[in-house]
N, C-alpha and C. Protein backbone atom coordinates (compact mmCIF):
# COMPACT_ATOMS: atom_id res chain seq x y z
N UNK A 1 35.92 8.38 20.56
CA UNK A 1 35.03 8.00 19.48
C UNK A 1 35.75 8.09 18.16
N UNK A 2 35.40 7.14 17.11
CA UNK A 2 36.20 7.04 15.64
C UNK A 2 35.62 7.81 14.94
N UNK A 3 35.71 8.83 14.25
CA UNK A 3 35.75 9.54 13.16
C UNK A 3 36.27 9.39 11.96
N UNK A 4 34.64 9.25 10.94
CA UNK A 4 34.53 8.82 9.71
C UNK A 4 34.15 9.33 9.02
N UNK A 5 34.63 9.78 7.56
CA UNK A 5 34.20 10.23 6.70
C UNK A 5 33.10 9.38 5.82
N UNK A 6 31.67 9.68 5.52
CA UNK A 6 30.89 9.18 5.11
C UNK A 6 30.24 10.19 3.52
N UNK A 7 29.61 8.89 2.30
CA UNK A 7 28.99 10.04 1.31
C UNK A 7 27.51 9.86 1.59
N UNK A 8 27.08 10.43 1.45
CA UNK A 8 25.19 10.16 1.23
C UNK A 8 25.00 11.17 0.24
N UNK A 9 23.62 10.25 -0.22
CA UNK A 9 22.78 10.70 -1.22
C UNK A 9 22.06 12.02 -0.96
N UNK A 10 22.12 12.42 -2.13
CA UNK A 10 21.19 14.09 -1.74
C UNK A 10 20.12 13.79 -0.90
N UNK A 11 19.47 12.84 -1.18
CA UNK A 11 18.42 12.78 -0.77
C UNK A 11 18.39 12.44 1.01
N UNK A 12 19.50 11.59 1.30
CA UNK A 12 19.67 11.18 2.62
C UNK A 12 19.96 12.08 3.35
N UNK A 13 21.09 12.93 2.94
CA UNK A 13 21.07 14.56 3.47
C UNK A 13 20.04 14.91 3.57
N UNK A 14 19.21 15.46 2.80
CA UNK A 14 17.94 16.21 3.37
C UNK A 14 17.09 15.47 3.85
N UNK A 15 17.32 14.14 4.48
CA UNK A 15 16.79 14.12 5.42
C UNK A 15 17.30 14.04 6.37
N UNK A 16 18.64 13.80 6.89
CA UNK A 16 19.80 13.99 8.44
C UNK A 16 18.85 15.56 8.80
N UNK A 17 19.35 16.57 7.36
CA UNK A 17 19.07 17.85 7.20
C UNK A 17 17.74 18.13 8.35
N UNK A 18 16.86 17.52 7.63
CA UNK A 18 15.19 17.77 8.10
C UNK A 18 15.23 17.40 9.83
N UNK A 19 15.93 16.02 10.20
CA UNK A 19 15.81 15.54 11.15
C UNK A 19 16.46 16.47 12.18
N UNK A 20 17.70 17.21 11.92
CA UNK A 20 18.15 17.82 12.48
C UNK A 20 17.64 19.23 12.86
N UNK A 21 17.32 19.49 11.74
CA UNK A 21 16.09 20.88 12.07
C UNK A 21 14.59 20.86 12.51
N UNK A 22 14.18 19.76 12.89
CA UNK A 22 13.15 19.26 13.37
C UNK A 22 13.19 19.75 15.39
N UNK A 23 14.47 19.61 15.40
CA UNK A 23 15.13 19.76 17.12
C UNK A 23 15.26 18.75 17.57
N UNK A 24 15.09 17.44 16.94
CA UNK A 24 14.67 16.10 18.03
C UNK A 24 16.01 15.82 18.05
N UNK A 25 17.14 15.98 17.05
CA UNK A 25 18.36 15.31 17.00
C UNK A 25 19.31 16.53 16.71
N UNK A 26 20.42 16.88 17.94
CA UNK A 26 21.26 18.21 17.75
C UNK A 26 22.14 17.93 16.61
N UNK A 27 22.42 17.05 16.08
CA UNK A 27 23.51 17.14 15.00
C UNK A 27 23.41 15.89 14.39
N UNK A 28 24.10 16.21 12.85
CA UNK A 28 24.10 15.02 11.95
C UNK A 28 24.16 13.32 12.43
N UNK A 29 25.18 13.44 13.43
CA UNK A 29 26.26 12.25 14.50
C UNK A 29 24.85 11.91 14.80
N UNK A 30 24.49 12.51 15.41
CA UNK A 30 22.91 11.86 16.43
C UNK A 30 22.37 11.24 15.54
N UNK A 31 21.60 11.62 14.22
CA UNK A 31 21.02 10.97 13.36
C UNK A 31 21.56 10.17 12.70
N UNK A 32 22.74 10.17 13.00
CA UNK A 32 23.30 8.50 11.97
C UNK A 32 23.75 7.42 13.23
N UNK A 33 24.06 7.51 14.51
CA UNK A 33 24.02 6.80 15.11
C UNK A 33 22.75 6.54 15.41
N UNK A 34 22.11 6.60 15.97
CA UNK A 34 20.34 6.15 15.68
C UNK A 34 20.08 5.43 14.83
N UNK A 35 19.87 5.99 13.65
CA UNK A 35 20.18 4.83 12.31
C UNK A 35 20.60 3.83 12.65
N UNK A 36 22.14 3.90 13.05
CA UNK A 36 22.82 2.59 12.90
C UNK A 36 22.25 1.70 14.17
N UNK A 37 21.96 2.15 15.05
CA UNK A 37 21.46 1.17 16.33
C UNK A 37 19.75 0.62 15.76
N UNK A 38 19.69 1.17 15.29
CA UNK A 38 17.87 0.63 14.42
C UNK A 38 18.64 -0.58 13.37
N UNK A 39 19.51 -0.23 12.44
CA UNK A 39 19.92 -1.25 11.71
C UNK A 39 21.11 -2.52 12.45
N UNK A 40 21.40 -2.38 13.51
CA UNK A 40 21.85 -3.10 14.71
C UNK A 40 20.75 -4.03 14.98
N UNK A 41 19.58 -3.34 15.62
CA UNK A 41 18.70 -4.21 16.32
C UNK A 41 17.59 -4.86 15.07
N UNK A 42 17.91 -4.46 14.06
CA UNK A 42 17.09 -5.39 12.93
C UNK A 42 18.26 -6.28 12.65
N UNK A 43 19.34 -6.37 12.67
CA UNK A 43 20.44 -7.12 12.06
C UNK A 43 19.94 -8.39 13.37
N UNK A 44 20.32 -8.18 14.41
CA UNK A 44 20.05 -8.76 15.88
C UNK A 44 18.81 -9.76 15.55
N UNK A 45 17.78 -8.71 15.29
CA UNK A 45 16.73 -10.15 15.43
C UNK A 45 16.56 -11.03 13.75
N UNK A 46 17.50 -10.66 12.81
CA UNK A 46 17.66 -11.03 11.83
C UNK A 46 18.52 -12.41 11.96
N UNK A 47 19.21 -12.20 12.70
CA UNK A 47 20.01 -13.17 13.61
C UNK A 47 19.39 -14.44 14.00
N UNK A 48 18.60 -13.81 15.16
CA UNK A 48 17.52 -14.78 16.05
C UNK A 48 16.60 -15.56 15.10
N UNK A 49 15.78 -14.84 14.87
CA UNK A 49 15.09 -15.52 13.14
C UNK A 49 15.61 -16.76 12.78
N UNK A 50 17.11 -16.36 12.26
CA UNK A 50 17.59 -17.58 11.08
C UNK A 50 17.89 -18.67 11.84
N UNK A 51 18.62 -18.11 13.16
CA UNK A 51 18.78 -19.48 14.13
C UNK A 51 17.83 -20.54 14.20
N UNK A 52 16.51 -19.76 14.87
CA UNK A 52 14.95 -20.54 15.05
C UNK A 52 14.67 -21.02 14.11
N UNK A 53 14.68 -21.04 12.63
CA UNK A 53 14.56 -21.06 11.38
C UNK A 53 15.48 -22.80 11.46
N UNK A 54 16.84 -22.20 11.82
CA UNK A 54 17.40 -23.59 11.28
C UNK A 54 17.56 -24.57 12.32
N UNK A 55 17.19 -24.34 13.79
CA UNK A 55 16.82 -25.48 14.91
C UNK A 55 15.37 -25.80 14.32
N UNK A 56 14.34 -25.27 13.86
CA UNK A 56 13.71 -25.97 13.54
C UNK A 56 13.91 -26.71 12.29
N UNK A 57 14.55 -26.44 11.43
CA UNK A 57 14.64 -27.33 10.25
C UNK A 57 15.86 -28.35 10.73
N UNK A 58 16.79 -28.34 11.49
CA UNK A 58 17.20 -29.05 12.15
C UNK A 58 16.33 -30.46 12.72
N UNK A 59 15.49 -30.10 13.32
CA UNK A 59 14.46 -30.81 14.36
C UNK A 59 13.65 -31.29 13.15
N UNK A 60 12.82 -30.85 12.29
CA UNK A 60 12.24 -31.44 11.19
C UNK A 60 13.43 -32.74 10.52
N UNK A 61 14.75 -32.43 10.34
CA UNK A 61 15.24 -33.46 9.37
C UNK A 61 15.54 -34.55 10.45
N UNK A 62 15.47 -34.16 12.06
CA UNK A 62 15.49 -34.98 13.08
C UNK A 62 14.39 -36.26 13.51
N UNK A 63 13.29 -35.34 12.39
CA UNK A 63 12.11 -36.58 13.00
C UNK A 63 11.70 -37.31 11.50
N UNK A 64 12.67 -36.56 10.58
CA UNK A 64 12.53 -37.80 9.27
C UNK A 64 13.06 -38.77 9.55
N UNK A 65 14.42 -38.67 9.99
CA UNK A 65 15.40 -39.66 10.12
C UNK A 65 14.97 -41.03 11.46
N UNK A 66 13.81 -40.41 12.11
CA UNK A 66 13.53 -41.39 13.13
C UNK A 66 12.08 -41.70 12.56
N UNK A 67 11.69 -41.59 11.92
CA UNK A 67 10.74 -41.61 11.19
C UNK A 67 9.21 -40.97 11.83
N UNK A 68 9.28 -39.62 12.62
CA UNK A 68 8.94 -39.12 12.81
C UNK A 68 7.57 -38.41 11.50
N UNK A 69 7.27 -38.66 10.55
CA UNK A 69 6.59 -38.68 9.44
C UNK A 69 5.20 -39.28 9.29
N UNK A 70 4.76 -38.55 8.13
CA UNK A 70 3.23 -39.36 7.71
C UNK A 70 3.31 -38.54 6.13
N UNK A 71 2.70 -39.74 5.46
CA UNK A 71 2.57 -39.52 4.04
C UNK A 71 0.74 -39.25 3.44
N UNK A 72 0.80 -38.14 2.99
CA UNK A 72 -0.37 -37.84 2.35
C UNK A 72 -0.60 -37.52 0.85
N UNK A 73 -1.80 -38.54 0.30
CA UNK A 73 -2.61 -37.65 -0.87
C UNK A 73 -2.74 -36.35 -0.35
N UNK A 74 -3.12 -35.52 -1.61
CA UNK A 74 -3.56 -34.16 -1.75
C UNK A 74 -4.54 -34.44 -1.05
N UNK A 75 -5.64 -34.74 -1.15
CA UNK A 75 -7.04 -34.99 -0.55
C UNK A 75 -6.50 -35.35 0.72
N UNK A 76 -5.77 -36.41 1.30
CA UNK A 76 -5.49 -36.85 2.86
C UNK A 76 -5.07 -35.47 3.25
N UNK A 77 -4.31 -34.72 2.65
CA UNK A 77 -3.44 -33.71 3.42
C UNK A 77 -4.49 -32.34 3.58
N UNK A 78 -5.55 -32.59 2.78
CA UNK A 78 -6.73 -31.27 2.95
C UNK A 78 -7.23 -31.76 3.81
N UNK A 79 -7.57 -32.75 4.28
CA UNK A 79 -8.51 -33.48 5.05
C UNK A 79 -7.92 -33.45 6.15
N UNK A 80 -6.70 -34.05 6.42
CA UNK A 80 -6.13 -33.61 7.94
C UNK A 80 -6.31 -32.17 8.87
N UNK A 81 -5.53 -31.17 7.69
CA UNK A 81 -5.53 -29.73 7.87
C UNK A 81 -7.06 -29.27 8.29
N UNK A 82 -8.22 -29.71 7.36
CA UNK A 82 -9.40 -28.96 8.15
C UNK A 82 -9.52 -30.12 9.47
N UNK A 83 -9.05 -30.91 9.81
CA UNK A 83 -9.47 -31.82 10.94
C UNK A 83 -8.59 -30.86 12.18
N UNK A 84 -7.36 -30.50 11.74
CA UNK A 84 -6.52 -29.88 12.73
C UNK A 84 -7.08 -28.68 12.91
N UNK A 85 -7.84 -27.71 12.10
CA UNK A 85 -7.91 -26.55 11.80
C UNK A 85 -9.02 -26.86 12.53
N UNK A 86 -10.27 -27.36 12.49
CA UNK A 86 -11.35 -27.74 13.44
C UNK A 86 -11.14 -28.01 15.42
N UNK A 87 -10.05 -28.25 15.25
CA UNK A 87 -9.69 -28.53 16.94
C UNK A 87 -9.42 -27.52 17.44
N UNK A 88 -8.58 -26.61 16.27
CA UNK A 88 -7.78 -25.69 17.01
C UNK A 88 -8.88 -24.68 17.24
N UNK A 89 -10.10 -24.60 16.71
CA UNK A 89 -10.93 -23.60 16.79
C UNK A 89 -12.11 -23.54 17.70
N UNK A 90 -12.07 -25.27 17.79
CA UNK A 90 -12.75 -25.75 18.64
C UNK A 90 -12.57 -25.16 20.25
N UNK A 91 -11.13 -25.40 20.04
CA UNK A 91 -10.27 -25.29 21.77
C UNK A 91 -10.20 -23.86 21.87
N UNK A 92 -10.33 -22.88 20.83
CA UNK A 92 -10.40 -21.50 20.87
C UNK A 92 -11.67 -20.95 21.51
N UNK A 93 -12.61 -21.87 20.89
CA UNK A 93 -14.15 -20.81 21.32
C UNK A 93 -14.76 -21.74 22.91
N UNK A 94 -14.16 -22.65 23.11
CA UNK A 94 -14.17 -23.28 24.52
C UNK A 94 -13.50 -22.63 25.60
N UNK A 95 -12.61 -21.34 26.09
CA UNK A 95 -11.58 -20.94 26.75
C UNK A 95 -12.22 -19.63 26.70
């Protein structure tokens, strides 16, 4: 294992501090690897996110270009939305 010298804030200390005297975690090491696997698995789905994020905006500039589109007034585009918003609620209280 690599051994690193790290600074933290007073404040972060007392809490390794707390965590460690709590009993749940025998030593400082425990509580900062933990940490880091929590900020691992948020990095991870931080990841996943942006991907989905940009296959779909991908796929959106995919169905401009084929003209996959519809153009609305303000009023057309309220009017659709409660028409969609009506089905979907429809098909909700039917099931």
């Amino acid at each position: 294992m690599a051994t690193r010298n790290i600074v933290l804030t007073d404040h972060q200390s007392q809490v390794v501090d707390r965590l460690v005297a709590s009993g749940r975690y025998q030593n400082a090491s425990e509580v900062l690897r933990t940490g880091l696997r929590m900020v691992e698995e948020a990095e991870s789905a931080y990841t996943t996110k942006m991907n989905e994020l940009r296959a779909a905006i991908a796929e959106g500039e995919e169905d401009v270009k084929n003209g996959k589109t519809r153009h609305f007034t303000a009023d057309g585009f309220a009017t659709y939305l409660s028409e969609r918003a009506k089905g979907i609620t429809g098909t909700k209280r039917n099931t």
